[in-house]
PDB file of N, CA and C in Angstrom:
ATOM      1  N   UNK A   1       0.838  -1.205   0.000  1.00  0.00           N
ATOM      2  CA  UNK A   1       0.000   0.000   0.000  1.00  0.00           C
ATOM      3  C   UNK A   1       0.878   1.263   0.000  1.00  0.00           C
ATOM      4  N   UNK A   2       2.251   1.141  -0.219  1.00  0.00           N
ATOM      5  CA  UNK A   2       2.885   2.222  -0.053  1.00  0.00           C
ATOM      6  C   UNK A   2       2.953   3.184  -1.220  1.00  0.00           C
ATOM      7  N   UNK A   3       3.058   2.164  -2.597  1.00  0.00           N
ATOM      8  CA  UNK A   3       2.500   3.388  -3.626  1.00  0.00           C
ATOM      9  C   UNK A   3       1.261   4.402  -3.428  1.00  0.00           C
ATOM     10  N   UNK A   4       0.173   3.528  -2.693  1.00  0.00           N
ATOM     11  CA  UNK A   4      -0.963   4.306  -2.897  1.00  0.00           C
ATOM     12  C   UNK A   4      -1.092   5.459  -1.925  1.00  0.00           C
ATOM     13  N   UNK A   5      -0.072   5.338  -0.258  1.00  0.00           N
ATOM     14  CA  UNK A   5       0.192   6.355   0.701  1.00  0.00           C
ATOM     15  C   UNK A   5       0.903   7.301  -0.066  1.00  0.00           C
ATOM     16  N   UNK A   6       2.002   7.157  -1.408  1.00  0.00           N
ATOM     17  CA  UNK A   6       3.099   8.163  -1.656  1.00  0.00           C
ATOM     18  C   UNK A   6       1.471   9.310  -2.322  1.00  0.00           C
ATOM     19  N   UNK A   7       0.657   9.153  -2.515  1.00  0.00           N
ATOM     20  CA  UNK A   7      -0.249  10.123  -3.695  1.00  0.00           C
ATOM     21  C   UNK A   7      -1.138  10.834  -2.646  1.00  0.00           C
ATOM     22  N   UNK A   8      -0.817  10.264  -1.563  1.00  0.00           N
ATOM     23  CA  UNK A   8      -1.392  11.360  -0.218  1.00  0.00           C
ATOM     24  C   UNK A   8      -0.359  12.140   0.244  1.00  0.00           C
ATOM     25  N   UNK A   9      -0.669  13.136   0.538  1.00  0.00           N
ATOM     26  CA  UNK A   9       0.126  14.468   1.203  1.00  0.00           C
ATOM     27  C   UNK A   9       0.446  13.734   2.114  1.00  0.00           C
ATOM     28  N   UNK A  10       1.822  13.604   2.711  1.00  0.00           N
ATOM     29  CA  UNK A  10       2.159  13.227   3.535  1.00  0.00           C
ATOM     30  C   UNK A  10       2.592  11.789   3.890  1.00  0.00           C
ATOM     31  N   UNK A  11       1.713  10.908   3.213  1.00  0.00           N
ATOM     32  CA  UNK A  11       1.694   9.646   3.269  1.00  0.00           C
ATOM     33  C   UNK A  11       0.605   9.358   4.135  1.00  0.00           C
ATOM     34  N   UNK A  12      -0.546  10.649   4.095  1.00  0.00           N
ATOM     35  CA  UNK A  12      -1.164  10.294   5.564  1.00  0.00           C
ATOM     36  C   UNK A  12      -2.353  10.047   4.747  1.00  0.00           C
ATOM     37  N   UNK A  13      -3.418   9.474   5.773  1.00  0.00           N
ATOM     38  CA  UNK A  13      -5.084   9.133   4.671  1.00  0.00           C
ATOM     39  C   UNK A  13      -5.167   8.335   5.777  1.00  0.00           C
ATOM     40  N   UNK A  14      -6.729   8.423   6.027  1.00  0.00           N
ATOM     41  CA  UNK A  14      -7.966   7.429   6.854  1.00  0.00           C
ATOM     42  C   UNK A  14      -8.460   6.357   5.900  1.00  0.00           C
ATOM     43  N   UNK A  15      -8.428   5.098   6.450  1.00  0.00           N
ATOM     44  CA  UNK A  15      -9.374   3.927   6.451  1.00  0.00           C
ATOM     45  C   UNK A  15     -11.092   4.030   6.857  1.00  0.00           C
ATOM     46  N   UNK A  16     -11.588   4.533   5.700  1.00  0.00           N
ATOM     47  CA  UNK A  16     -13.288   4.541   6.288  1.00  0.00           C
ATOM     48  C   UNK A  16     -13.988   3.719   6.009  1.00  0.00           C
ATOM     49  N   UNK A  17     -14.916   2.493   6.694  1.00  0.00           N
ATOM     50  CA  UNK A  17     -16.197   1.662   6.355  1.00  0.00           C
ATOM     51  C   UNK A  17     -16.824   2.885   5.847  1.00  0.00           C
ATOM     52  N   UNK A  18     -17.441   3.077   4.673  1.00  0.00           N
ATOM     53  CA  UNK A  18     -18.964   4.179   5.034  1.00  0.00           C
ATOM     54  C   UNK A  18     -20.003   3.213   5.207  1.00  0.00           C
ATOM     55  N   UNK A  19     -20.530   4.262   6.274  1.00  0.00           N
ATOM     56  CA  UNK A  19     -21.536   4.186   7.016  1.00  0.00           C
ATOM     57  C   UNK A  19     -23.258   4.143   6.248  1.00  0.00           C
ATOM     58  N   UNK A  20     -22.980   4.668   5.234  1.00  0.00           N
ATOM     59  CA  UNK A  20     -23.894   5.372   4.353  1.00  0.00           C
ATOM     60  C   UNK A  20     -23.309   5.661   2.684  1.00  0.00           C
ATOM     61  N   UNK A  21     -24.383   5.685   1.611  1.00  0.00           N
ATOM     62  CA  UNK A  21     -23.997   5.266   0.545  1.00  0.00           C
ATOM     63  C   UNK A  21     -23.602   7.001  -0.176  1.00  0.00           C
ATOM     64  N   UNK A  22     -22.146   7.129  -0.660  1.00  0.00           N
ATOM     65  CA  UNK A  22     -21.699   8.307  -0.427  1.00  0.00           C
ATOM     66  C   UNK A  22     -21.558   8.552  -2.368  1.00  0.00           C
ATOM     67  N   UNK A  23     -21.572  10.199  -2.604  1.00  0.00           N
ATOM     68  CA  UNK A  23     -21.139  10.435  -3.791  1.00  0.00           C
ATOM     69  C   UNK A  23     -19.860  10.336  -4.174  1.00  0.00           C
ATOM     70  N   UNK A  24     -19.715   9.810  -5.819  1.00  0.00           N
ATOM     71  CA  UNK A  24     -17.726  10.923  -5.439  1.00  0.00           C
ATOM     72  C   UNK A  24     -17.402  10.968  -7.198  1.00  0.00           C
ATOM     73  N   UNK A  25     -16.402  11.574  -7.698  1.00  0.00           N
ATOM     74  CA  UNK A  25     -16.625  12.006  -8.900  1.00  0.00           C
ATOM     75  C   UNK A  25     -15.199  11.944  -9.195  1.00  0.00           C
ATOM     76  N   UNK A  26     -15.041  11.565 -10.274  1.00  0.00           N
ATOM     77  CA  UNK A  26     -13.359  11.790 -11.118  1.00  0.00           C
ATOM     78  C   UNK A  26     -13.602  12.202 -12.382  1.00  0.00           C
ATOM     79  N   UNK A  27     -12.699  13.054 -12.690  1.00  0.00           N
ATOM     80  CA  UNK A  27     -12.176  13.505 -14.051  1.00  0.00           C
ATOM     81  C   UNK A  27     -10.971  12.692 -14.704  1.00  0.00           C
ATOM     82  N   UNK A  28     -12.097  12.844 -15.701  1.00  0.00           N
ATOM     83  CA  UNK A  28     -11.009  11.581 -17.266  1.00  0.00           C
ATOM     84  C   UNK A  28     -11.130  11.980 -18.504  1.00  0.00           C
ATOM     85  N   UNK A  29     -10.122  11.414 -19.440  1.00  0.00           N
ATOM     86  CA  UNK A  29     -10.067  11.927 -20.647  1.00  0.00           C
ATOM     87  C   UNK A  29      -8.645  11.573 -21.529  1.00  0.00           C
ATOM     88  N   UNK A  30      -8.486  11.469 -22.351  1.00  0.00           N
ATOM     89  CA  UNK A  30      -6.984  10.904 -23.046  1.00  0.00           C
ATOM     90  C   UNK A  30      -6.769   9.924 -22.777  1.00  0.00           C
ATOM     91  N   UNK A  31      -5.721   9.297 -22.204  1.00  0.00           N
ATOM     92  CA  UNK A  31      -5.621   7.903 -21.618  1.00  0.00           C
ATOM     93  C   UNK A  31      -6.231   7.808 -20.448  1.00  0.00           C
ATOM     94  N   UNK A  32      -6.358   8.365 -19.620  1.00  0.00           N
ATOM     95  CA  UNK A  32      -7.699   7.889 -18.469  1.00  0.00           C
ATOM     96  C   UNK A  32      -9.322   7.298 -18.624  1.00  0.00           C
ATOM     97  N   UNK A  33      -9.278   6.451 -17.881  1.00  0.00           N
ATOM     98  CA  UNK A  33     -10.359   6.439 -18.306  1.00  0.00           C
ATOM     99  C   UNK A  33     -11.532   6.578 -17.423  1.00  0.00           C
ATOM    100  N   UNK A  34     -12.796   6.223 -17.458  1.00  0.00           N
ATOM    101  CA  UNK A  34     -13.945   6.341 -16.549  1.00  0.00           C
ATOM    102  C   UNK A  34     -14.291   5.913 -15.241  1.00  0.00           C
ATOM    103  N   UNK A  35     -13.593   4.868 -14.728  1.00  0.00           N
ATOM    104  CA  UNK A  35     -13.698   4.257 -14.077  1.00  0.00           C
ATOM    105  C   UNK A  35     -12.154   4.114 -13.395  1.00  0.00           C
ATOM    106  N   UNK A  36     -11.529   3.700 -12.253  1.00  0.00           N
ATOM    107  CA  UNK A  36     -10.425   3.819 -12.044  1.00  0.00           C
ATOM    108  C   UNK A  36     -10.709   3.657 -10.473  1.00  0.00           C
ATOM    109  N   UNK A  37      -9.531   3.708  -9.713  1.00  0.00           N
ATOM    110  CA  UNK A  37      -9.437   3.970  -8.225  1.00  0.00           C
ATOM    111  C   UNK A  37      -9.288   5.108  -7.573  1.00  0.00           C
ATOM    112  N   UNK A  38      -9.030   6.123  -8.106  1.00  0.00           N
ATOM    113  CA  UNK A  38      -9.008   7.874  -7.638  1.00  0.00           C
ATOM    114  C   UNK A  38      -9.966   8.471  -7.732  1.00  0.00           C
ATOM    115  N   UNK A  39     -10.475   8.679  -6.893  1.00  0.00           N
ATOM    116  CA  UNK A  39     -11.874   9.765  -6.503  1.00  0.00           C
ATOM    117  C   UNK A  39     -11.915  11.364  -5.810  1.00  0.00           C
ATOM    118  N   UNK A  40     -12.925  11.884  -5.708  1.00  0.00           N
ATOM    119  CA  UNK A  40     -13.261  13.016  -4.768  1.00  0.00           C
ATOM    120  C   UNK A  40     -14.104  13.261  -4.909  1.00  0.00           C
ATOM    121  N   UNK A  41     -14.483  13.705  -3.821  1.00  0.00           N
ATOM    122  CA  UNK A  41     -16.011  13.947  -2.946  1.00  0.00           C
ATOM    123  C   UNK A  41     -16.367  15.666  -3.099  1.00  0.00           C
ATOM    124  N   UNK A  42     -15.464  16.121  -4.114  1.00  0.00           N
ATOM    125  CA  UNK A  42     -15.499  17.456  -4.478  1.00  0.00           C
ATOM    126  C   UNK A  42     -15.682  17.680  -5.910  1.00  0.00           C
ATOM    127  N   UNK A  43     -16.938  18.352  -6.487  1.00  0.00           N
ATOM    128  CA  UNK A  43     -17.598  18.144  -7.816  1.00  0.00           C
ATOM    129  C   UNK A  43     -16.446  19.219  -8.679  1.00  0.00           C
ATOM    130  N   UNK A  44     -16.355  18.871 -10.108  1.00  0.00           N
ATOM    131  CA  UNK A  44     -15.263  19.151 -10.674  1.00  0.00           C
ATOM    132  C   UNK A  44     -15.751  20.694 -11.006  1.00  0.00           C
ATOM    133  N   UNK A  45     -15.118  21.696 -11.021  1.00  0.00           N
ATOM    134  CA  UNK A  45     -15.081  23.516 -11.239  1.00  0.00           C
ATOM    135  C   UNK A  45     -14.124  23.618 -12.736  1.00  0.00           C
ATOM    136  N   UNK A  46     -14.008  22.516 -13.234  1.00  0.00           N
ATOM    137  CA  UNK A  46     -13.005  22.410 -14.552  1.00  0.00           C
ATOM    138  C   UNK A  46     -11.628  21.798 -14.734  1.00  0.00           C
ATOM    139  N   UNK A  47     -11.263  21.375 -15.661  1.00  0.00           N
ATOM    140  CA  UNK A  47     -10.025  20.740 -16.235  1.00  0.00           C
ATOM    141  C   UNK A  47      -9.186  21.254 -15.121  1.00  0.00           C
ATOM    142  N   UNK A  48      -8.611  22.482 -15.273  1.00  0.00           N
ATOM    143  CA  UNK A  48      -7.747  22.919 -14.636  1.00  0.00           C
ATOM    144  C   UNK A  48      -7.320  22.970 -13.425  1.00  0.00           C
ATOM    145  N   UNK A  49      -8.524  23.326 -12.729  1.00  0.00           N
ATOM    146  CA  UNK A  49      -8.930  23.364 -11.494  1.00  0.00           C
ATOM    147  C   UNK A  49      -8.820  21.880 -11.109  1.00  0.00           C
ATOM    148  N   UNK A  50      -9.255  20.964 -11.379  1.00  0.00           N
ATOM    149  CA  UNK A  50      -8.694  19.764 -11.300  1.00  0.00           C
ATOM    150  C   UNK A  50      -7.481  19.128 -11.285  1.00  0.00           C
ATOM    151  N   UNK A  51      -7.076  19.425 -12.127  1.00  0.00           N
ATOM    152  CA  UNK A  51      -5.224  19.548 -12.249  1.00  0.00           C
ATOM    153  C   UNK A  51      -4.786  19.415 -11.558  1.00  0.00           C
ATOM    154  N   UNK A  52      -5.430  20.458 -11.296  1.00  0.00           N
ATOM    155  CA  UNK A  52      -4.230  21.454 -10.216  1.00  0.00           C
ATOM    156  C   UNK A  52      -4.441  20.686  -8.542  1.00  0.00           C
ATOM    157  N   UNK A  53      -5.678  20.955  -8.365  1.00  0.00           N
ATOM    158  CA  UNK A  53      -5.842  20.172  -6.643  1.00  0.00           C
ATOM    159  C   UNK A  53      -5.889  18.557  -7.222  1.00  0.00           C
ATOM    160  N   UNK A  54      -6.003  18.055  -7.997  1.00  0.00           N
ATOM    161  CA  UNK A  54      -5.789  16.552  -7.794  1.00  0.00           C
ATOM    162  C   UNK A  54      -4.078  15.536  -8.174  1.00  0.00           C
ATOM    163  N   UNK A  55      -3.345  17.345  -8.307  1.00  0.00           N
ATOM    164  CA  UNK A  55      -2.148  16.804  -8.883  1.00  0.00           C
ATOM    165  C   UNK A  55      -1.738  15.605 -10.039  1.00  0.00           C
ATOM    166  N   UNK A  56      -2.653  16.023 -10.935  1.00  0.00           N
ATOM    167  CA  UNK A  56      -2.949  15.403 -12.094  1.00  0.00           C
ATOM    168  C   UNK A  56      -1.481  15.824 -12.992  1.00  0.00           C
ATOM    169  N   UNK A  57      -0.289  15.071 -13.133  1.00  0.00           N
ATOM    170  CA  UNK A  57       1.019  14.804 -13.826  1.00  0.00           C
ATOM    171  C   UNK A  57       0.270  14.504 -15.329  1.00  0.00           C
ATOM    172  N   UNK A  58       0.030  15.894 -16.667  1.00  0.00           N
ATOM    173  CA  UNK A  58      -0.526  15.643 -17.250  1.00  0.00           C
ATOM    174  C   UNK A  58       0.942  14.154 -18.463  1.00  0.00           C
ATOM    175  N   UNK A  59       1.978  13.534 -17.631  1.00  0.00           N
ATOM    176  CA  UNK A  59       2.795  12.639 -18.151  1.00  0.00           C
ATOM    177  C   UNK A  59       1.706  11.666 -18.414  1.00  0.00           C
ATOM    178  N   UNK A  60       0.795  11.892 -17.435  1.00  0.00           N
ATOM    179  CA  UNK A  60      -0.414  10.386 -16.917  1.00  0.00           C
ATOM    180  C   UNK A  60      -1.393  10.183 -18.343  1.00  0.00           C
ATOM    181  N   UNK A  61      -1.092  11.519 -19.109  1.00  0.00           N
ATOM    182  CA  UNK A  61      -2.171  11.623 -19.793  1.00  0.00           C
ATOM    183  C   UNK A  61      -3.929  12.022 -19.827  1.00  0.00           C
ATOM    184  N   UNK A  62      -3.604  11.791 -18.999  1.00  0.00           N
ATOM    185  CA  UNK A  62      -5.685  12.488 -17.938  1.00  0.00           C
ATOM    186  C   UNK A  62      -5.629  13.763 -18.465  1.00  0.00           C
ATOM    187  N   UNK A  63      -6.657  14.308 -19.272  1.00  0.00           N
ATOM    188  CA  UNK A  63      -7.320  15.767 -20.251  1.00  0.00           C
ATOM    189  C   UNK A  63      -8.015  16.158 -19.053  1.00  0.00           C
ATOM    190  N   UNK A  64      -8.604  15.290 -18.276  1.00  0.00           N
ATOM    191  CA  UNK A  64      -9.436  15.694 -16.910  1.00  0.00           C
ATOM    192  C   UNK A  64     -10.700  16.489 -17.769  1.00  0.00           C
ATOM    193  N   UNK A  65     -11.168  16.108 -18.966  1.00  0.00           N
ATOM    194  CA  UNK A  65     -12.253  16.952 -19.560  1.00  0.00           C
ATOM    195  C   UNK A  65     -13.742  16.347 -19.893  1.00  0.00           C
ATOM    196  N   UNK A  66     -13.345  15.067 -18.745  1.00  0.00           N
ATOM    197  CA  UNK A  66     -15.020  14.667 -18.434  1.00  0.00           C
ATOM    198  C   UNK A  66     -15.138  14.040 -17.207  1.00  0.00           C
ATOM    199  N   UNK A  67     -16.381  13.776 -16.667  1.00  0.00           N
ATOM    200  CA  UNK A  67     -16.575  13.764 -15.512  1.00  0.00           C
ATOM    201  C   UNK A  67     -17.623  12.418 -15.109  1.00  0.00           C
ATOM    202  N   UNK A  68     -16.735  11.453 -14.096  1.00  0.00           N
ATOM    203  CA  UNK A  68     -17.942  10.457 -14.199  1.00  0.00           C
ATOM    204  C   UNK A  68     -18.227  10.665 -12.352  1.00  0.00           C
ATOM    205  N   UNK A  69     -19.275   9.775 -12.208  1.00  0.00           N
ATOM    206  CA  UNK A  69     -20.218  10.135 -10.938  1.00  0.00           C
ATOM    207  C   UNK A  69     -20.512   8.628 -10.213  1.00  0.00           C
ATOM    208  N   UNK A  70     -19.900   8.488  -9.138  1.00  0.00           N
ATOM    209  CA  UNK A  70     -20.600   7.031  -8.802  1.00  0.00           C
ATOM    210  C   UNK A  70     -21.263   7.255  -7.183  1.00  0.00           C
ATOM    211  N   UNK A  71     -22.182   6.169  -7.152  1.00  0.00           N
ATOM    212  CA  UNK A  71     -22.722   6.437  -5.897  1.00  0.00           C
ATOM    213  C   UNK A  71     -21.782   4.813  -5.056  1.00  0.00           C
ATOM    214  N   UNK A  72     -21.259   5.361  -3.668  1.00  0.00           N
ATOM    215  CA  UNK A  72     -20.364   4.023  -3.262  1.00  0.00           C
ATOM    216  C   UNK A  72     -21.245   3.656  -2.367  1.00  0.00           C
ATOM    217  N   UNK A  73     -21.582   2.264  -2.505  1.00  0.00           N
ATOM    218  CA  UNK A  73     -22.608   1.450  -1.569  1.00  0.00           C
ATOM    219  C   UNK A  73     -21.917   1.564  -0.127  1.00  0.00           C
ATOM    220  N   UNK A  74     -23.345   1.542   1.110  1.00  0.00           N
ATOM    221  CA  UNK A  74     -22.544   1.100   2.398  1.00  0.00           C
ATOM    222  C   UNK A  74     -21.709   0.427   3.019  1.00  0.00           C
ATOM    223  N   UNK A  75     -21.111   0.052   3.692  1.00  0.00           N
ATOM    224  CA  UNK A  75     -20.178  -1.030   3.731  1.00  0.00           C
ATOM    225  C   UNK A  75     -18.772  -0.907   2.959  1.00  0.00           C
ATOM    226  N   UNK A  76     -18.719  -0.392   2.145  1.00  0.00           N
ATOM    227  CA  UNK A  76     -17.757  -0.110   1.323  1.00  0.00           C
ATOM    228  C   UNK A  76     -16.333   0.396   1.921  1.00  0.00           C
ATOM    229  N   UNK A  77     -14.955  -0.107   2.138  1.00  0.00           N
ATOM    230  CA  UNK A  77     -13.663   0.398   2.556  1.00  0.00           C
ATOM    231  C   UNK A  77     -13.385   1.361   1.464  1.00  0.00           C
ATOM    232  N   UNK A  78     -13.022   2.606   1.692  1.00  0.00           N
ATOM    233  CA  UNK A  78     -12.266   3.673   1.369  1.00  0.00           C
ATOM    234  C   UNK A  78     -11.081   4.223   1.861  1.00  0.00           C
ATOM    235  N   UNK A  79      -9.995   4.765   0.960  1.00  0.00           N
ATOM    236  CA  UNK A  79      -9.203   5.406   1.779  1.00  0.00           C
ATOM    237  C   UNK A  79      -8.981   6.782   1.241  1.00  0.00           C
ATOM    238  N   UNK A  80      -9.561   7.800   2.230  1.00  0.00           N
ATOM    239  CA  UNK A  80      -9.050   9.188   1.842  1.00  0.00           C
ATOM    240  C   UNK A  80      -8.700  10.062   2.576  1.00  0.00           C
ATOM    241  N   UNK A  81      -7.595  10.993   1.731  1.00  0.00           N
ATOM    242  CA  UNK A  81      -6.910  11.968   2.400  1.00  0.00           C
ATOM    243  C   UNK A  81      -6.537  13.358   1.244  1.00  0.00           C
ATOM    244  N   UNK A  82      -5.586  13.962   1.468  1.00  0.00           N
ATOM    245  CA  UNK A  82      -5.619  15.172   0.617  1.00  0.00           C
ATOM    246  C   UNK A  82      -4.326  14.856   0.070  1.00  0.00           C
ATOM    247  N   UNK A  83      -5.188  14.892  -1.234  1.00  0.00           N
ATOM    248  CA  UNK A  83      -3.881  14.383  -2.283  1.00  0.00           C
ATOM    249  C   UNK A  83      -2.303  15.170  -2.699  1.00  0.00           C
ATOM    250  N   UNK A  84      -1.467  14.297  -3.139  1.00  0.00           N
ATOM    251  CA  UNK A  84      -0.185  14.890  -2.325  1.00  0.00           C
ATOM    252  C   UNK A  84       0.297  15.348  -3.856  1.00  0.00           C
ATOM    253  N   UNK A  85       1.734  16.469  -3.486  1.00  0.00           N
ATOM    254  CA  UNK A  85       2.049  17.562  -4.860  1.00  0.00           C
ATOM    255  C   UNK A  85       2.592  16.485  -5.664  1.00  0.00           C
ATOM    256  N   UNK A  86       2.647  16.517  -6.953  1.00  0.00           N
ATOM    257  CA  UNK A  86       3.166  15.629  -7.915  1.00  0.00           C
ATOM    258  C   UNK A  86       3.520  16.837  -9.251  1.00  0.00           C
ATOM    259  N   UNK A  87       5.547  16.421  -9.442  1.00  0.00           N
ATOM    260  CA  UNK A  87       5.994  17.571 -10.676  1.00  0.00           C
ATOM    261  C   UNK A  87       5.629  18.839 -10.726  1.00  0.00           C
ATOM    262  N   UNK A  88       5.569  19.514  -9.110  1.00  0.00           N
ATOM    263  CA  UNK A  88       4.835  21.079  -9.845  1.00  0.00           C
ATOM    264  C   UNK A  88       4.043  21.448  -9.356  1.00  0.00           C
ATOM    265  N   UNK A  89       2.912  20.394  -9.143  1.00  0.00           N
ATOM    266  CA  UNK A  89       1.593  20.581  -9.152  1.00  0.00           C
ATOM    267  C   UNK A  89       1.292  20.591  -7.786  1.00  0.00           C
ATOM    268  N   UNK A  90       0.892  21.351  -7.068  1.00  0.00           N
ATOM    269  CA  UNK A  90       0.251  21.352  -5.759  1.00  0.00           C
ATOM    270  C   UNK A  90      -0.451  20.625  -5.015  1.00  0.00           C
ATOM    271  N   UNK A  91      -1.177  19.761  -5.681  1.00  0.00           N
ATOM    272  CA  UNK A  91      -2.413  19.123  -5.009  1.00  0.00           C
ATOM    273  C   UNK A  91      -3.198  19.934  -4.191  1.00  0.00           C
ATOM    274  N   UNK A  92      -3.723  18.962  -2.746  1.00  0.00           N
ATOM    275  CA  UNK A  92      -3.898  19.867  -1.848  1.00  0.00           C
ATOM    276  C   UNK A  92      -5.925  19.793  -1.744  1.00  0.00           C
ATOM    277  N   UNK A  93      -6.666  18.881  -2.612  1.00  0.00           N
ATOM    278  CA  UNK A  93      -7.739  18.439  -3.016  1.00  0.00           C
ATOM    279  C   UNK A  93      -7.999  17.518  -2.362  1.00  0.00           C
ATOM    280  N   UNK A  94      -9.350  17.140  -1.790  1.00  0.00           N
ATOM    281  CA  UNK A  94      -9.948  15.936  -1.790  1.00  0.00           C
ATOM    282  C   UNK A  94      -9.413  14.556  -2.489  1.00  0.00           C
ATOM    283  N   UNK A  95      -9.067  13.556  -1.850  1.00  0.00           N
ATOM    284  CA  UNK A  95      -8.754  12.187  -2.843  1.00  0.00           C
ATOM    285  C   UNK A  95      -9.158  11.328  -1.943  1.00  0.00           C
ATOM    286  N   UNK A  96      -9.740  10.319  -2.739  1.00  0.00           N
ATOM    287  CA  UNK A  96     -10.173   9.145  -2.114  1.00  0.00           C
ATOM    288  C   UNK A  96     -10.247   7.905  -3.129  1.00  0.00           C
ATOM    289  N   UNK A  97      -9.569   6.859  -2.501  1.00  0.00           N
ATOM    290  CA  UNK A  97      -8.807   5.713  -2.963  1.00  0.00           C
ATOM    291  C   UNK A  97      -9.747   4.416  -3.145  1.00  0.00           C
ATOM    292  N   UNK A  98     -10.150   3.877  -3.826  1.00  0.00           N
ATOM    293  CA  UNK A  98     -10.738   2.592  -3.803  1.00  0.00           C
ATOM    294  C   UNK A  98     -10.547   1.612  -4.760  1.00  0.00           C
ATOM    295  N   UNK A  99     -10.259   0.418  -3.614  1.00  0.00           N
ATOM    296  CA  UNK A  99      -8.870  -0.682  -4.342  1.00  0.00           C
ATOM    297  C   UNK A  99      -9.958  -1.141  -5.264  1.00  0.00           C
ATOM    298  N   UNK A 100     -11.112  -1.534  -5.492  1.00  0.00           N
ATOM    299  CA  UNK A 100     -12.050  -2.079  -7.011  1.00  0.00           C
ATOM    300  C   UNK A 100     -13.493  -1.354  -7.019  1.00  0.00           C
ATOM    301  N   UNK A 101     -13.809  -0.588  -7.815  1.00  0.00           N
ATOM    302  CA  UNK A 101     -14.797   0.121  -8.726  1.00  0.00           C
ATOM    303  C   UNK A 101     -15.640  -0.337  -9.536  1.00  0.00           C
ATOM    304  N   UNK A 102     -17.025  -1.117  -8.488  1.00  0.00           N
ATOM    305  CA  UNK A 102     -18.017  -1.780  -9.527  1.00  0.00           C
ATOM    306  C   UNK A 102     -18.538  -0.690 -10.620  1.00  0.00           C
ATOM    307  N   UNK A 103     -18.617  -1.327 -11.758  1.00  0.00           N
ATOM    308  CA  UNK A 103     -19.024  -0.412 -12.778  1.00  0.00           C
ATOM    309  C   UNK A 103     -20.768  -0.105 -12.887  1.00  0.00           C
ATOM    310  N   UNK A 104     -21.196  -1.057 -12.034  1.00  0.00           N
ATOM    311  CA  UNK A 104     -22.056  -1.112 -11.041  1.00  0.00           C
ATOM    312  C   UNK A 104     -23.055   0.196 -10.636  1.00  0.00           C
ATOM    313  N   UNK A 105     -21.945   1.018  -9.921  1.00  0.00           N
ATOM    314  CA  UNK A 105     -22.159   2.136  -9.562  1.00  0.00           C
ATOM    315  C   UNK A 105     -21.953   3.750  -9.768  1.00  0.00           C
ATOM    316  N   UNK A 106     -21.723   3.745 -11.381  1.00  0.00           N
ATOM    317  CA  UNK A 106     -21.850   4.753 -11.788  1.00  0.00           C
ATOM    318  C   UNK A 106     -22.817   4.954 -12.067  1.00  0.00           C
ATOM    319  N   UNK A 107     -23.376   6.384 -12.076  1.00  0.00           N
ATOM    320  CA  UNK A 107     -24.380   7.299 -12.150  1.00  0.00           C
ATOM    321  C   UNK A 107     -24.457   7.525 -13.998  1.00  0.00           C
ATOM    322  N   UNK A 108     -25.755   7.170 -14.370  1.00  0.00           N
ATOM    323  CA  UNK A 108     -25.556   7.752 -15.624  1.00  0.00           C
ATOM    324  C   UNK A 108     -26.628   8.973 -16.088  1.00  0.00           C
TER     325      UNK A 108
END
């Protein structure tokens, strides 16, 4: 799990059961795609703006110029914390981690 601590500020991030069935939203585009393990619980204000707080290394390829929506069932393990600077980029955003992404639960 230590790759996935280096993309938190700090290396730091909570282990949450939710309690309750929660929103959360990622930006994709270019080689990213819709579905994935990187989230936030903070609705996208644009490409850039995204970028920028999700420390999006455009090396990754992510345009960050669409937006998918899933609802995460109860019970569900999450891990989030505030995503950490990558090449430049500040971070400093909402991130939240989840090791498999039923396709299940996107919002269409």
């Amino acid at each position: 799990m230590d790759d996935i601590a280096n993309t938190f500020r700090s290396g730091t991030y909570t282990k949450i059961v939710t309690q309750e069935e929660i929103i959360l939203y990622r930006v994709y585009g270019g080689k990213a795609g819709e579905l994935g393990s990187y989230w936030t619980r903070t609705k996208s204000k644009g490409p850039l703006q995204s970028i920028i707080d999700s420390a999006l290394d455009q090396n990754w390829g992510n345009t960050a110029t669409n937006v998918s929506t899933i609802k995460v069932p109860k019970g569900t393990t999450i891990y989030e914390g505030v995503a950490a600077p990558q090449r430049g980029l500040v971070g400093g955003g909402n991130q939240v981690y989840i090791k498999k992404v039923d396709a299940s639960w996107l919002v269409k």
